[in-house]
C-alpha atoms as a PDB file:
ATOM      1  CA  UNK A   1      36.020  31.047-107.328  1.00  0.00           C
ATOM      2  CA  UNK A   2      36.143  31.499-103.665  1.00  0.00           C
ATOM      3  CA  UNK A   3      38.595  29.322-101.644  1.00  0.00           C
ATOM      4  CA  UNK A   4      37.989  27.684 -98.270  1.00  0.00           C
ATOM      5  CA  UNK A   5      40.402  28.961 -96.057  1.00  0.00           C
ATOM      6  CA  UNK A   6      40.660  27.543 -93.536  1.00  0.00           C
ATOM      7  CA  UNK A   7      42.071  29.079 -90.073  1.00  0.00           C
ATOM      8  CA  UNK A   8      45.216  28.784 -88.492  1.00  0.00           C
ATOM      9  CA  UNK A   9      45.676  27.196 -85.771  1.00  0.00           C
ATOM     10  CA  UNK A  10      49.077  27.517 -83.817  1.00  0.00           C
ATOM     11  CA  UNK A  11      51.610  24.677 -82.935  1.00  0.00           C
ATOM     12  CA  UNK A  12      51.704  25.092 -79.760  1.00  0.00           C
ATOM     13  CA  UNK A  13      48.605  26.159 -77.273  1.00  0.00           C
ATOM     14  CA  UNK A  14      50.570  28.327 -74.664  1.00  0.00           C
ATOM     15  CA  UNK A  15      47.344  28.992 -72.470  1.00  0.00           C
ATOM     16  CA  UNK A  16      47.195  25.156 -71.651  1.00  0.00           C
ATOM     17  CA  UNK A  17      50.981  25.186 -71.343  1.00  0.00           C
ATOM     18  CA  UNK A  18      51.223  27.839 -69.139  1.00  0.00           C
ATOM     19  CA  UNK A  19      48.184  26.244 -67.017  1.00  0.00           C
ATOM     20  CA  UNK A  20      50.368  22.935 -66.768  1.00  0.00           C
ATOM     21  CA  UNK A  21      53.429  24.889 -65.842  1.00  0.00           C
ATOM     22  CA  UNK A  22      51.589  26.923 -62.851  1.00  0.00           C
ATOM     23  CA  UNK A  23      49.757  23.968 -61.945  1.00  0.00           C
ATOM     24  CA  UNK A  24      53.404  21.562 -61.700  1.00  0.00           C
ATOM     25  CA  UNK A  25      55.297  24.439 -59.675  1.00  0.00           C
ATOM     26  CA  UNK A  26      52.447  25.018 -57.334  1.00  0.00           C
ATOM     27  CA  UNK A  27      52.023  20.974 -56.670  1.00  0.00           C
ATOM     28  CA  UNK A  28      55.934  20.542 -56.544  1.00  0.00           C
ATOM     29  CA  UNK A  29      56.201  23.663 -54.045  1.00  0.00           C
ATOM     30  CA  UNK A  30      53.311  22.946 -52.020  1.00  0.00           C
ATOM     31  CA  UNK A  31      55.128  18.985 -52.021  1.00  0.00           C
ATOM     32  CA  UNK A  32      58.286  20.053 -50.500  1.00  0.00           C
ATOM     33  CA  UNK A  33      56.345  22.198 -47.961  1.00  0.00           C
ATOM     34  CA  UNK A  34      54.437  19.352 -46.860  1.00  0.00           C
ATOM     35  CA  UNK A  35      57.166  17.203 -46.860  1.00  0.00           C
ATOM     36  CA  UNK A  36      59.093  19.776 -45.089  1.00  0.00           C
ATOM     37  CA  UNK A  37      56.506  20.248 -42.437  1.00  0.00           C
ATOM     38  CA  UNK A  38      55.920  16.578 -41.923  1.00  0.00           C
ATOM     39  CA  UNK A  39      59.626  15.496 -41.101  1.00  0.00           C
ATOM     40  CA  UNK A  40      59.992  18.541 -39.241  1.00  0.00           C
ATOM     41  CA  UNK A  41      57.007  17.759 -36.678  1.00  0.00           C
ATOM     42  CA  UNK A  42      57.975  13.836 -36.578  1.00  0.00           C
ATOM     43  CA  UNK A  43      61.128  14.756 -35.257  1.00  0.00           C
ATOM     44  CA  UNK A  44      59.506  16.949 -32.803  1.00  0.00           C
ATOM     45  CA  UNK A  45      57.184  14.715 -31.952  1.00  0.00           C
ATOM     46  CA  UNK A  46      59.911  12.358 -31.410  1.00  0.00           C
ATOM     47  CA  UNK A  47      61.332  14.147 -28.456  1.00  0.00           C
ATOM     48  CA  UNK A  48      60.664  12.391 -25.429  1.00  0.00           C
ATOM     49  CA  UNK A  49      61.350  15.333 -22.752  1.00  0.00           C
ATOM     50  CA  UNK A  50      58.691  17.740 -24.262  1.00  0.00           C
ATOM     51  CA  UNK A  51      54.828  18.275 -23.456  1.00  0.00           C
ATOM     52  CA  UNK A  52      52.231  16.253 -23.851  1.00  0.00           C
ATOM     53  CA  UNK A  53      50.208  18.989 -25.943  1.00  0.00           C
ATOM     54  CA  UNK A  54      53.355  19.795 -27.781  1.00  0.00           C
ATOM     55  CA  UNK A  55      53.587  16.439 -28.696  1.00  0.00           C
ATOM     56  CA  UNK A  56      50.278  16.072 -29.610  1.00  0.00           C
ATOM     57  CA  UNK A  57      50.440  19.200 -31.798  1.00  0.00           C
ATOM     58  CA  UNK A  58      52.930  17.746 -33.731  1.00  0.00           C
ATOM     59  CA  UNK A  59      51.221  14.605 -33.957  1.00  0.00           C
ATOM     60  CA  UNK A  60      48.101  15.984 -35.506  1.00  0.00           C
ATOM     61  CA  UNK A  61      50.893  18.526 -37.674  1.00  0.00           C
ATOM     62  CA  UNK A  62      52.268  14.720 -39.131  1.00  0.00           C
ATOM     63  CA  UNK A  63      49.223  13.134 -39.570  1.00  0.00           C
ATOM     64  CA  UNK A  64      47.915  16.405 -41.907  1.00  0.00           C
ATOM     65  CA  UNK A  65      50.918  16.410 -44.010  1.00  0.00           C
ATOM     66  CA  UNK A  66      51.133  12.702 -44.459  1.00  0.00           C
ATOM     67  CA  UNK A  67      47.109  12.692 -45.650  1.00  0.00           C
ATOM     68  CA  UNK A  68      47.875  16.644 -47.893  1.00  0.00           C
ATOM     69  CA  UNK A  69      50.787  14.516 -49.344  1.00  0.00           C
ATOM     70  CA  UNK A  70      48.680  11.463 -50.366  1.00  0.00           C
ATOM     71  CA  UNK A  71      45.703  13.960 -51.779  1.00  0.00           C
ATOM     72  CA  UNK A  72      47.544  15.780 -53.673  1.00  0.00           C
ATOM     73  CA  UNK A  73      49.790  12.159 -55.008  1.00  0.00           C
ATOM     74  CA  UNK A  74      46.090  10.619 -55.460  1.00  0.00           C
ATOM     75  CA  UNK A  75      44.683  13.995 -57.345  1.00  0.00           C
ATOM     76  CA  UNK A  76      47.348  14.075 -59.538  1.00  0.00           C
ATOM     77  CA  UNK A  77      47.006  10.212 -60.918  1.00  0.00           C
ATOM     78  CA  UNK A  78      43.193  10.711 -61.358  1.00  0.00           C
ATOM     79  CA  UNK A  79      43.829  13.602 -63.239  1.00  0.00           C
ATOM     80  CA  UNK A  80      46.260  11.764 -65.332  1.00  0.00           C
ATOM     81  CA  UNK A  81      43.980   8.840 -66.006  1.00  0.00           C
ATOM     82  CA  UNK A  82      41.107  11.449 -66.854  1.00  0.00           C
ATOM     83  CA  UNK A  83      43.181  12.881 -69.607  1.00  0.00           C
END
């Protein structure tokens, strides 16, 4: 008599952990920068005695971090709801 034997399959699936662990350090990194960025340039674009196109710069630098921030916030919940 021949048994089915089945295969085994492992507790734990490391490639999809590993893929959640790369993909959590690279959105909590690229975060902070944005973060980082976005505080930095509001508070330069705060200063009252500098240039008009340096303010401006650092307008445009806010505005880009605030809308990377709320992608990335916004990617990350439709992922969740897809899984």
């Amino acid at each position: 008599m021949a048994a089915n034997v089945t295969p085994v399959t492992p507790l734990i699936d490391w490639h999809t952990l590993l893929q959640v662990l790369y993909i959590s350090a690279a959105c909590s990194i690229g975060l902070v920068l944005l973060f980082t960025l976005g505080v930095y340039a509001l508070s330069s674009f705060q200063h009252k005695g500098s240039a008009v196109l340096y303010r401006g710069v650092n307008g445009v630098a806010v505005a880009l971090a605030a809308a990377g921030i709320l992608a990335t916030v916004v990617w990350g919940f439709y992922y969740i709801v897809q899984k």
